[in-house]
N, C-alpha and C. Protein backbone atom coordinates (compact mmCIF):
# COMPACT_ATOMS: atom_id res chain seq x y z
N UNK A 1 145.43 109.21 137.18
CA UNK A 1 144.95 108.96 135.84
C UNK A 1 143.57 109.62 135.68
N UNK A 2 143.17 110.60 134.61
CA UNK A 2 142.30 110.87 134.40
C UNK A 2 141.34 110.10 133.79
N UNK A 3 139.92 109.51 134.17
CA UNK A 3 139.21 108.75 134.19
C UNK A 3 137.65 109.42 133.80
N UNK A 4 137.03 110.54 134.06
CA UNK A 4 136.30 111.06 133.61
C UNK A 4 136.34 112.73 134.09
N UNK A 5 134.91 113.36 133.77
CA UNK A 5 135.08 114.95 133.23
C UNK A 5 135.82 115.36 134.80
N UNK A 6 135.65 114.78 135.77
CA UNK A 6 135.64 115.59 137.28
C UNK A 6 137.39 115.54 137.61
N UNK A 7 137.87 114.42 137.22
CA UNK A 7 139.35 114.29 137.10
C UNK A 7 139.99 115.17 136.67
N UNK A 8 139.21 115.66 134.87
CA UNK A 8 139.97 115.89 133.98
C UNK A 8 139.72 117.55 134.98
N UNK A 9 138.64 118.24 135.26
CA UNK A 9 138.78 119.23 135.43
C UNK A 9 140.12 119.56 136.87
N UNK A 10 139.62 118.39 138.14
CA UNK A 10 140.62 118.80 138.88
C UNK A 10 142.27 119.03 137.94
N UNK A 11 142.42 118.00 137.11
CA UNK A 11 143.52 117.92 136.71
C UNK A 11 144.36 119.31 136.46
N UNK A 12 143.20 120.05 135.12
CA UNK A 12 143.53 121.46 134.97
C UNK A 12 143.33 122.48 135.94
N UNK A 13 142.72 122.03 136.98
CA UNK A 13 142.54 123.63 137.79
C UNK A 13 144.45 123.58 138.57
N UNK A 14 144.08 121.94 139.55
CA UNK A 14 145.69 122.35 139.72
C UNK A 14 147.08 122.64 138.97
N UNK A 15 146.94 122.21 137.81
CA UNK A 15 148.10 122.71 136.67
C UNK A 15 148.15 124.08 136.24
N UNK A 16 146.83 124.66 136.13
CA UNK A 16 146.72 125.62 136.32
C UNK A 16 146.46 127.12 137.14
N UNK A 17 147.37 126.64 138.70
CA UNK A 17 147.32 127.30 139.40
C UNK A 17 148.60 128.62 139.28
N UNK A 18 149.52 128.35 138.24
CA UNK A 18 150.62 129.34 138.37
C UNK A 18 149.97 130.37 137.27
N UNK A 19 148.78 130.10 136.64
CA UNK A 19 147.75 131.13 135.60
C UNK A 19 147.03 131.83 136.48
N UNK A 20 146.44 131.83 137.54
CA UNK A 20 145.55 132.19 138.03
C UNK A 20 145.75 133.49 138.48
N UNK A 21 146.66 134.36 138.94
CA UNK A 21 147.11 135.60 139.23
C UNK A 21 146.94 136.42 138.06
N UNK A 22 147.55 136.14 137.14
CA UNK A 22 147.18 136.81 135.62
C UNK A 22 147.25 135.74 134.19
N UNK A 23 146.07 135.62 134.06
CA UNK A 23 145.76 134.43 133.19
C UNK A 23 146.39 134.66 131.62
N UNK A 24 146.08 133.70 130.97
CA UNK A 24 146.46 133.70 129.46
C UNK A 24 145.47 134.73 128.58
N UNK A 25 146.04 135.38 127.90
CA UNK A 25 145.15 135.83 127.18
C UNK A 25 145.53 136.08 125.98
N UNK A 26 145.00 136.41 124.85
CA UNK A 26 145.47 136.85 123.45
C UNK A 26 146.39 137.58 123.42
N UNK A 27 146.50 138.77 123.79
CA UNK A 27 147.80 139.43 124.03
C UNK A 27 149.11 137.98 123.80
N UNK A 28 148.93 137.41 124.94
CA UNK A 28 150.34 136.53 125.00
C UNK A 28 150.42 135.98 123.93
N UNK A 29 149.50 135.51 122.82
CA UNK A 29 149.85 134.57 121.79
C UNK A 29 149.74 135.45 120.86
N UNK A 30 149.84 136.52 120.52
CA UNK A 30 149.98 138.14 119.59
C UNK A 30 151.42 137.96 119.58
N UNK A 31 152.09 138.00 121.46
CA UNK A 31 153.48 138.36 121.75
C UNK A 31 154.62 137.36 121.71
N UNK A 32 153.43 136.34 121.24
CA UNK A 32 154.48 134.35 121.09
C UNK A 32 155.12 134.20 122.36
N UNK A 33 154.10 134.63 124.03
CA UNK A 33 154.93 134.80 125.03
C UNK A 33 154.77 133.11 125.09
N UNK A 34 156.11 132.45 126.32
CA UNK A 34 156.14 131.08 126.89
C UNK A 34 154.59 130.66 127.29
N UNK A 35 154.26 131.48 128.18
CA UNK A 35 152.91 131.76 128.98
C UNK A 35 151.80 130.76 127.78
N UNK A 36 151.56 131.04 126.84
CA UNK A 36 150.95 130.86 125.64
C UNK A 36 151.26 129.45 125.65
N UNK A 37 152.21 129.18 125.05
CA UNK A 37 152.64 127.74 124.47
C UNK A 37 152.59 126.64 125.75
N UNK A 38 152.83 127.57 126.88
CA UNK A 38 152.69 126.09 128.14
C UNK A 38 151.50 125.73 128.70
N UNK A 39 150.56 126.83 128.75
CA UNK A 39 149.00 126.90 128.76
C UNK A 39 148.41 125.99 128.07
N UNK A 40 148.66 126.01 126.30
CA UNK A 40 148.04 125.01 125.72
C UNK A 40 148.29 123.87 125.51
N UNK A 41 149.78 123.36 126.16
CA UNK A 41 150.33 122.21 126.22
C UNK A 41 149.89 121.46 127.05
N UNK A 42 149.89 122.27 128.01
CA UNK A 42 149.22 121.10 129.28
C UNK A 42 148.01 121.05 128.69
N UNK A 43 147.05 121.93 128.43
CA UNK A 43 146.00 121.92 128.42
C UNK A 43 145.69 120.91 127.48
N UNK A 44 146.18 120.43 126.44
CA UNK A 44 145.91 119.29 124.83
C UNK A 44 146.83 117.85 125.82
N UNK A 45 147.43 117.91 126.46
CA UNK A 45 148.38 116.75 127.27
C UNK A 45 147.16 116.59 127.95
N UNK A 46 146.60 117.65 128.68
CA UNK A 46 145.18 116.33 129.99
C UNK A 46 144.61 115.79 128.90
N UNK A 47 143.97 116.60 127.66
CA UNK A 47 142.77 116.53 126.97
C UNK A 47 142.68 115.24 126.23
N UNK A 48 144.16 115.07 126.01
CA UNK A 48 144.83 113.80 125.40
C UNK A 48 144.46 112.34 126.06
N UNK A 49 144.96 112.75 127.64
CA UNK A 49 144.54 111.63 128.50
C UNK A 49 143.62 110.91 128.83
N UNK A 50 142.44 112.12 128.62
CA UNK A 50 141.45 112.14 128.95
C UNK A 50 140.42 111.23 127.88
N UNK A 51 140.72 111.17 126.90
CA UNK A 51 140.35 110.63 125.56
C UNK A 51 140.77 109.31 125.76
N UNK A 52 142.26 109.15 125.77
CA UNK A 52 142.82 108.26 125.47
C UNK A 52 142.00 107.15 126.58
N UNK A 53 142.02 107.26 127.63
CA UNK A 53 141.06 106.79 128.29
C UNK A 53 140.00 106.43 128.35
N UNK A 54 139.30 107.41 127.47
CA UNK A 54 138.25 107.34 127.23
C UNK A 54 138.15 106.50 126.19
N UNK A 55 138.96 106.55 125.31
CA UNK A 55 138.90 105.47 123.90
C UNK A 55 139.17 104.05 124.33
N UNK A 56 139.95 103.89 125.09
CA UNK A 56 140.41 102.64 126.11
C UNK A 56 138.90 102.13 126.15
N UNK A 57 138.16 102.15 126.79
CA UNK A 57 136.73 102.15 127.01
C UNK A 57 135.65 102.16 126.17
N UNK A 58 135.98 102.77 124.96
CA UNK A 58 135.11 102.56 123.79
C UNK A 58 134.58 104.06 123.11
N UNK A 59 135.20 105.01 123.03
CA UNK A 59 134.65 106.47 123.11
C UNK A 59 135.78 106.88 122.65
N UNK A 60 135.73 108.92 121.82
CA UNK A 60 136.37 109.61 121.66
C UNK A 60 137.56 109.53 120.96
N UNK A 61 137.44 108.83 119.62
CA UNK A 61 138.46 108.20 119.16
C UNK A 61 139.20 109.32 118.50
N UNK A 62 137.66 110.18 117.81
CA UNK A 62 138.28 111.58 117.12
C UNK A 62 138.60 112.61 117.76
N UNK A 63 138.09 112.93 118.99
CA UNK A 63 138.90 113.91 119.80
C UNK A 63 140.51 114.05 120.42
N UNK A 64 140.22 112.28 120.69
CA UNK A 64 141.93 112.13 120.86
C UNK A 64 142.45 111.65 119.82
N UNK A 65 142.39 112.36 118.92
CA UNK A 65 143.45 112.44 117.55
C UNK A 65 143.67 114.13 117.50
N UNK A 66 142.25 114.84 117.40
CA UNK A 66 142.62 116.06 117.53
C UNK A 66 143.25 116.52 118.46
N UNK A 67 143.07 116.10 119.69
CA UNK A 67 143.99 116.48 120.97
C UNK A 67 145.54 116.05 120.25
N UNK A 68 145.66 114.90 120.18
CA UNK A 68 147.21 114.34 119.92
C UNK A 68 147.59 114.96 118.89
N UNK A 69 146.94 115.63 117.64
CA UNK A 69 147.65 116.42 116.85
C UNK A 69 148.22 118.01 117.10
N UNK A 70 147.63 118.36 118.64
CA UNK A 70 147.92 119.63 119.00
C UNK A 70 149.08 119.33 119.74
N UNK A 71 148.64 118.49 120.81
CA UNK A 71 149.91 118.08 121.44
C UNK A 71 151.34 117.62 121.19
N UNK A 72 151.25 117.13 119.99
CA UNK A 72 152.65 117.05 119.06
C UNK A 72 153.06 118.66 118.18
N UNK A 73 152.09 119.23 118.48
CA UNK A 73 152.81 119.97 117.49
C UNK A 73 153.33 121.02 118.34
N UNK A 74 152.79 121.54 119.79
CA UNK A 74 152.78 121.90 120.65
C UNK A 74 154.79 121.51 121.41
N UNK A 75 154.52 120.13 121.02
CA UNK A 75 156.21 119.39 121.64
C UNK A 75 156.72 120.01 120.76
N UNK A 76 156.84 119.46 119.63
CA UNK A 76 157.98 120.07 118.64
C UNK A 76 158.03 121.69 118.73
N UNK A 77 157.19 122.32 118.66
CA UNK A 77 157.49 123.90 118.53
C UNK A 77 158.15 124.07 120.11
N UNK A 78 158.05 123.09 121.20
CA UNK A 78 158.88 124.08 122.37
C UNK A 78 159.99 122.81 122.75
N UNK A 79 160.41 121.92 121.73
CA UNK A 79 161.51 120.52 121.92
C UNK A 79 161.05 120.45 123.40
N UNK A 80 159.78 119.91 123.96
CA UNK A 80 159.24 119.32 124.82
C UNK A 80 158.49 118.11 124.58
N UNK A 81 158.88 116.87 125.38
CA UNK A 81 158.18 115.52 125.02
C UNK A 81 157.74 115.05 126.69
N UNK A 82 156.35 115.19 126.83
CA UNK A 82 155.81 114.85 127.79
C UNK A 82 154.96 113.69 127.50
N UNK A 83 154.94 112.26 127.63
CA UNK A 83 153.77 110.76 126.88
C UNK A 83 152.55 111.39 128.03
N UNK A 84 151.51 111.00 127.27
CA UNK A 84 150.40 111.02 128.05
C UNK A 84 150.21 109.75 129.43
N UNK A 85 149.60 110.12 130.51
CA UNK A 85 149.71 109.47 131.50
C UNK A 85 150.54 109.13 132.09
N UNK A 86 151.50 110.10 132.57
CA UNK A 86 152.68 109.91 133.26
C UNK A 86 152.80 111.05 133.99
N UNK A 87 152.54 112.23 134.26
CA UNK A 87 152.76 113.15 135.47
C UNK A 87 151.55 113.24 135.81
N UNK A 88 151.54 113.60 137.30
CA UNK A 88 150.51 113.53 137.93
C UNK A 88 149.68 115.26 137.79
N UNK A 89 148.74 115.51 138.67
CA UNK A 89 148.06 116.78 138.42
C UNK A 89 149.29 117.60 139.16
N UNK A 90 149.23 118.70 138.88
CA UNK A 90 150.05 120.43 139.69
C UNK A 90 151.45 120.33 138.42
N UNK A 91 150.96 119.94 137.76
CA UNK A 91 152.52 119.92 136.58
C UNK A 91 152.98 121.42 136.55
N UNK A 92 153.86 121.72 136.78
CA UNK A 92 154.64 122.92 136.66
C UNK A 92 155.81 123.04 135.67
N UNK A 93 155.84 123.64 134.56
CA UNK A 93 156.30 123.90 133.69
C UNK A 93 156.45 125.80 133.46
N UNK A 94 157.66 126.21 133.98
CA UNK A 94 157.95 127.65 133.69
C UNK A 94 158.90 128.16 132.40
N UNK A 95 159.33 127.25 131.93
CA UNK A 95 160.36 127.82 130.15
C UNK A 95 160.45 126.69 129.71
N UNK A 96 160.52 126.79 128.31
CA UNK A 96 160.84 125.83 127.60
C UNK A 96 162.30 126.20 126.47
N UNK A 97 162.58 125.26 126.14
CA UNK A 97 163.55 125.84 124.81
C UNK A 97 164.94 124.32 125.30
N UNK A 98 165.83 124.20 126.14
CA UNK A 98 166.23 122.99 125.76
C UNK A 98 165.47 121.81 125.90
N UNK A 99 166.31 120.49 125.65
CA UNK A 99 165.18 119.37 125.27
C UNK A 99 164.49 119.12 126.50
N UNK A 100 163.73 118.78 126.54
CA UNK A 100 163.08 117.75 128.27
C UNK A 100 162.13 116.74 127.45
N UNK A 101 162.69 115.78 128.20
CA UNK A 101 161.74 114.60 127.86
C UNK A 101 161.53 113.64 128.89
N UNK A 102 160.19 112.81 128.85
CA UNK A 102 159.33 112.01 130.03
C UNK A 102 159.59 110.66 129.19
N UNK A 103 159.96 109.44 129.68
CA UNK A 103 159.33 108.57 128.87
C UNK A 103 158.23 107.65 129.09
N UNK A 104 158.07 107.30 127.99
CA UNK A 104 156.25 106.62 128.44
C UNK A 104 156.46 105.63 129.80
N UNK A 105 157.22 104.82 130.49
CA UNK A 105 157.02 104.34 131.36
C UNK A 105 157.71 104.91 132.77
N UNK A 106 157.37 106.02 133.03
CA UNK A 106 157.68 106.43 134.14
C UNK A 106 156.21 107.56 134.80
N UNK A 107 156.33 107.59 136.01
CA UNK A 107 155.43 107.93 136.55
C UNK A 107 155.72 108.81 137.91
N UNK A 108 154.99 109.62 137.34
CA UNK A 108 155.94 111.05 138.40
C UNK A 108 154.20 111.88 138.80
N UNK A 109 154.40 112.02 140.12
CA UNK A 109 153.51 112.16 141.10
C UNK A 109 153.03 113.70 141.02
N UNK A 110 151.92 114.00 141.68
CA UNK A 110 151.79 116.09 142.08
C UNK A 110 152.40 116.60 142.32
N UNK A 111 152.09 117.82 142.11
CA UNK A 111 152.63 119.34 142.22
C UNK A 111 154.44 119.06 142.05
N UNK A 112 154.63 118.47 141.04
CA UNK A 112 156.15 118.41 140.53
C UNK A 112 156.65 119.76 139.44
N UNK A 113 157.66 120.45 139.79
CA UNK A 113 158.27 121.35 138.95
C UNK A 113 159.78 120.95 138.13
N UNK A 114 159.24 121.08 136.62
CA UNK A 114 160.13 120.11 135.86
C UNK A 114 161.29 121.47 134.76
N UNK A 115 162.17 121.70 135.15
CA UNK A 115 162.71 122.74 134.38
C UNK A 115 163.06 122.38 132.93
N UNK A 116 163.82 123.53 132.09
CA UNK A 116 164.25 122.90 131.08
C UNK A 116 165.35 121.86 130.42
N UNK A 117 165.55 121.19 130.25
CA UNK A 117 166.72 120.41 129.71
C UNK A 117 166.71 119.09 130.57
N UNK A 118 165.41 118.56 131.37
CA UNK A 118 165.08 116.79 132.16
C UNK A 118 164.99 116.33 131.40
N UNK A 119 165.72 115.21 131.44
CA UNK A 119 165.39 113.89 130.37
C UNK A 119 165.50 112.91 131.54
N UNK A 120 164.29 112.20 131.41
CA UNK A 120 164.08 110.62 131.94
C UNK A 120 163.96 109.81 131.19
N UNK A 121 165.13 109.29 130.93
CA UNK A 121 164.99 107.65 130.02
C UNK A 121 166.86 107.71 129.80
N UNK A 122 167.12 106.60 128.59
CA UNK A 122 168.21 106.09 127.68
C UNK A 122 168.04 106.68 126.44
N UNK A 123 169.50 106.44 126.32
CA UNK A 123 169.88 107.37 124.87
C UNK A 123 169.43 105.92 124.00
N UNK A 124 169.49 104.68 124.11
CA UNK A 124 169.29 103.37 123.49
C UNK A 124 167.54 103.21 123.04
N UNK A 125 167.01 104.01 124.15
CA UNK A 125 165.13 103.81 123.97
C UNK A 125 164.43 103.15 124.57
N UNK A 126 165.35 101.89 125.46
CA UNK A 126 164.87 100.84 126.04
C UNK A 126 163.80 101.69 127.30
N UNK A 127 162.61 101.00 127.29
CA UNK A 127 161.35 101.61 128.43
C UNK A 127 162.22 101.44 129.54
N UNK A 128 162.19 102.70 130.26
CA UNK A 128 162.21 102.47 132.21
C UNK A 128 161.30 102.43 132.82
N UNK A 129 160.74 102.46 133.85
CA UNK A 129 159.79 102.26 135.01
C UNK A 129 160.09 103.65 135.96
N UNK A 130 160.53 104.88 136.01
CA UNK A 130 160.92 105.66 137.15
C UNK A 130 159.67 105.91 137.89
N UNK A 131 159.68 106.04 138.58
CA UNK A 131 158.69 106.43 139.74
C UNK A 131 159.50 107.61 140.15
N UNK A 132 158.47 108.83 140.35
CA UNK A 132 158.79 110.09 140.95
C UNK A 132 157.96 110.46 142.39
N UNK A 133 158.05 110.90 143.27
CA UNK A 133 156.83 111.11 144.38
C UNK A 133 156.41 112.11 144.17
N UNK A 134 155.70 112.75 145.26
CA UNK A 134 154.80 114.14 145.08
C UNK A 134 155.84 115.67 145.54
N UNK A 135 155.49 116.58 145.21
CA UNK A 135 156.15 118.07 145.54
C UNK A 135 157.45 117.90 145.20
N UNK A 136 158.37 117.53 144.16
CA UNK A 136 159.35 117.19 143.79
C UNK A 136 160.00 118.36 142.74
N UNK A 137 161.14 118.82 142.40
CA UNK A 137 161.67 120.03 142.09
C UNK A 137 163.04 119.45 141.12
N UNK A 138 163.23 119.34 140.03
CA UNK A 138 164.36 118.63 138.92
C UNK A 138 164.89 120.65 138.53
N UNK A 139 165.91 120.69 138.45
CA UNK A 139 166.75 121.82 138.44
C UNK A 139 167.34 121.43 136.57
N UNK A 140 167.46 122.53 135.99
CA UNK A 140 168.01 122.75 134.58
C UNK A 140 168.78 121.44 134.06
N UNK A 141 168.22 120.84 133.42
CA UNK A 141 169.77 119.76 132.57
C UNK A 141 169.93 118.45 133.53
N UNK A 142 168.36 118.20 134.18
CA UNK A 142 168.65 116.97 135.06
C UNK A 142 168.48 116.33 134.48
N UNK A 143 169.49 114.69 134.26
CA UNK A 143 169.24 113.67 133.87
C UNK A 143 168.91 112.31 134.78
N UNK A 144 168.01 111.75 134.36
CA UNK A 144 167.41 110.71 135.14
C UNK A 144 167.63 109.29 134.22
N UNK A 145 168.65 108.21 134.64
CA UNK A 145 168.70 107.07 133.98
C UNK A 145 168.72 106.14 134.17
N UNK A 146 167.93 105.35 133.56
CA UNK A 146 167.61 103.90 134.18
C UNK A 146 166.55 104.15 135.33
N UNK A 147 165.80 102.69 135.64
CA UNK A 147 165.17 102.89 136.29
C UNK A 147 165.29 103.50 137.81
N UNK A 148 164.93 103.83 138.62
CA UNK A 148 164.98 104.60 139.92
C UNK A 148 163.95 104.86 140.32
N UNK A 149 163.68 105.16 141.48
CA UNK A 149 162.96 105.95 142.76
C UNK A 149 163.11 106.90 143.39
N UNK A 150 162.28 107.67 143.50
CA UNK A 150 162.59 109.22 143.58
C UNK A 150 161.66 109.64 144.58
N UNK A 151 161.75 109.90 146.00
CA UNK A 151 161.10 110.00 146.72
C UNK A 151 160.31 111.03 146.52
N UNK A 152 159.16 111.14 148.06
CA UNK A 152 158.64 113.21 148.04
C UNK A 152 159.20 113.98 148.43
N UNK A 153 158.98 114.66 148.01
CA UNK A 153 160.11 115.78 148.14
C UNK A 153 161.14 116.15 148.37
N UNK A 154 161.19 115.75 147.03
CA UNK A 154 162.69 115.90 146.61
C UNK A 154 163.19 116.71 145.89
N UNK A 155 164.59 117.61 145.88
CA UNK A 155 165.16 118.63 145.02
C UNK A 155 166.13 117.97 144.30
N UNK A 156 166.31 118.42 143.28
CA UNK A 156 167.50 117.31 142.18
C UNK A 156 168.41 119.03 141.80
N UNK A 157 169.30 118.99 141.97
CA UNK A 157 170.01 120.44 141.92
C UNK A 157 170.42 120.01 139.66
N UNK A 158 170.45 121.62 139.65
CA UNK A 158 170.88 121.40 137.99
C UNK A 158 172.23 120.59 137.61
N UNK A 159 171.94 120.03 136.37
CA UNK A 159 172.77 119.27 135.82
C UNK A 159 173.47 117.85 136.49
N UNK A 160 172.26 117.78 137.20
CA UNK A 160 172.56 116.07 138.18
C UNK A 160 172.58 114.95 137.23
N UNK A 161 173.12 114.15 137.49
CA UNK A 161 172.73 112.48 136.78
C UNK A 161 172.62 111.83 137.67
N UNK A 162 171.10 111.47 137.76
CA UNK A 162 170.69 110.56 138.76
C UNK A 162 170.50 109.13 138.21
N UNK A 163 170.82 108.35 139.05
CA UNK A 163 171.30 106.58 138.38
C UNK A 163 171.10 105.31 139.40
N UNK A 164 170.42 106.19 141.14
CA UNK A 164 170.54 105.52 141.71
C UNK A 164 169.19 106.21 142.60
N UNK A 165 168.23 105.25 143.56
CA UNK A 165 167.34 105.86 143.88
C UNK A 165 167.57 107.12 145.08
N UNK A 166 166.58 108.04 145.51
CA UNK A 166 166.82 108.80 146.40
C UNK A 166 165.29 108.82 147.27
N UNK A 167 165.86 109.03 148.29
CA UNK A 167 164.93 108.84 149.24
C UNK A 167 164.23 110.00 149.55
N UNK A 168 163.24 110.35 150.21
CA UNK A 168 162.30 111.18 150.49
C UNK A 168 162.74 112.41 151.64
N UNK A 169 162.20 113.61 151.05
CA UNK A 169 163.00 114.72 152.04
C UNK A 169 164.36 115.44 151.59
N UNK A 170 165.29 114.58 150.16
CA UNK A 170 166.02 114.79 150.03
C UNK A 170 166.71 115.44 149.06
N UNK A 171 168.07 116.68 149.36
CA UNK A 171 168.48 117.51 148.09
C UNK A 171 169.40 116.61 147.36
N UNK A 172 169.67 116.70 146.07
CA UNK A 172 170.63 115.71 145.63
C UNK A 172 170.82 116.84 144.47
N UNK A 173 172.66 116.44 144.26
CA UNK A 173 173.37 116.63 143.11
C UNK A 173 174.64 116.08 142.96
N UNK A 174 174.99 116.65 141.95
CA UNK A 174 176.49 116.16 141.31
C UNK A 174 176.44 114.97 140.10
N UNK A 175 177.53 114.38 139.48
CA UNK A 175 177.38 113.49 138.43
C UNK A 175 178.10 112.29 138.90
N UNK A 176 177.92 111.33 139.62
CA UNK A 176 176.41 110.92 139.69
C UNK A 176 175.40 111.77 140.95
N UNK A 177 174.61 111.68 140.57
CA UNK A 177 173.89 112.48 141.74
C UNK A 177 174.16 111.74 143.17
N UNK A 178 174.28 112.47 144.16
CA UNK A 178 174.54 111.75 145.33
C UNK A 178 173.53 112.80 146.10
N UNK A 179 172.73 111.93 147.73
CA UNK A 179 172.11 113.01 148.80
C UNK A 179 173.34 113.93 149.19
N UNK A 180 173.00 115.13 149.22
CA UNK A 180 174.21 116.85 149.91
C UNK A 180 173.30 116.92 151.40
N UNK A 181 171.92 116.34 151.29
CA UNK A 181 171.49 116.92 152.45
C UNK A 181 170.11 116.37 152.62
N UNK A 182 169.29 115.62 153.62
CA UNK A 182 168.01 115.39 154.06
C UNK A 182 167.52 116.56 154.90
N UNK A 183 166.34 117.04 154.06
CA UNK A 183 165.83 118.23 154.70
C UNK A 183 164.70 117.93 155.88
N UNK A 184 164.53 119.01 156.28
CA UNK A 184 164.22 118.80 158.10
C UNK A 184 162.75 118.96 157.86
N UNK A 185 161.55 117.79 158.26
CA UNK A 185 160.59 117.87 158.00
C UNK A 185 159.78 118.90 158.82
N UNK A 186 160.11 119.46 159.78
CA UNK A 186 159.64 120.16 161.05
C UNK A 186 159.74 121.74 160.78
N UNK A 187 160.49 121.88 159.57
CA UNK A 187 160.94 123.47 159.38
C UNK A 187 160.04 123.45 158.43
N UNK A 188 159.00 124.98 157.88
CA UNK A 188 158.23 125.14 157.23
C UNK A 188 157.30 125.77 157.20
């Protein structure tokens, strides 16, 4: 949880480590590249947190409105719904365009790579609780339902429905998702 400026910055440097080779620049938002739109998403999602927190506390009531009005508009233009305070720092986000959605009560750990088309929650709305661990990898069209546990490092292969928890180390797929394989901590 981002809590003040030193958070908020670690927050963005590690989210923003897949920028760092060749950064954002005008060009990309001339060219309406992805690059553009995921840059400033994360970037209005910490800024969001960061407020919101901060308003929690007594502060920044108008910044996190301006943040939250970028950040919504930011979702809708890429049908991405990420709630504030729920992924941890190293968020990795490489395309957008089908739906993905977080819901506000789940909590998913570092350096996680979230493709397009994750949904964590119910089609009904009812809040879950998921817990995600750290270095964790969700593949195209993963669905996550109901509450669960999701160890570290873990791979969720595309188009899984996961419904049941998975343990740490481990690849999982199929509908329902089942472990294919516990990977070997020693190789690496």
């Amino acid at each position: 949880m981002i809590r003040n400026k030193k958070d908020l910055k670690q927050y963005l440097e590690q989210d923003f480590k897949i920028f760092k080779d060749s950064p954002v620049t005008i060009k990309d938002f001339i060219l309406k590249n992805e690059r553009w739109y995921i840059y400033h998403f994360i970037k209005h999602l910490r800024m969001t947190e960061y407020y919101i927190n901060k308003y929690s506390e007594g502060g920044g009531k108008l910044q996190m409105l301006f943040h939250l009005f970028w950040l919504k508009y930011f979702s809708r233009k890429m049908n991405l719904t990420i709630y504030p305070n729920t992924v941890g720092p190293g968020l990795q986000l490489f395309h957008f365009g089908d739906f993905t959605h977080i819901a506000k009560g789940c909590k998913i750990g570092k350096n996680c790579t979230i493709l397009p088309g994750v949904v964590f929650g119910k089609k009904d709305g009812t809040e879950i609780k998921t817990t995600v661990g750290d270095d964790c990898f969700f593949g195209l069209g993963v669905k996550i339902l109901g509450t669960v546990h999701i160890g570290n490092n873990v791979t969720i292969g595309a188009n899984a429905v996961v419904t049941k928890d998975i343990p740490n180390n481990a690849i999982a797929g199929g509908v329902p998702a089942r472990i294919i394989k516990i990977k070997d901590e020693n190789k690496e």
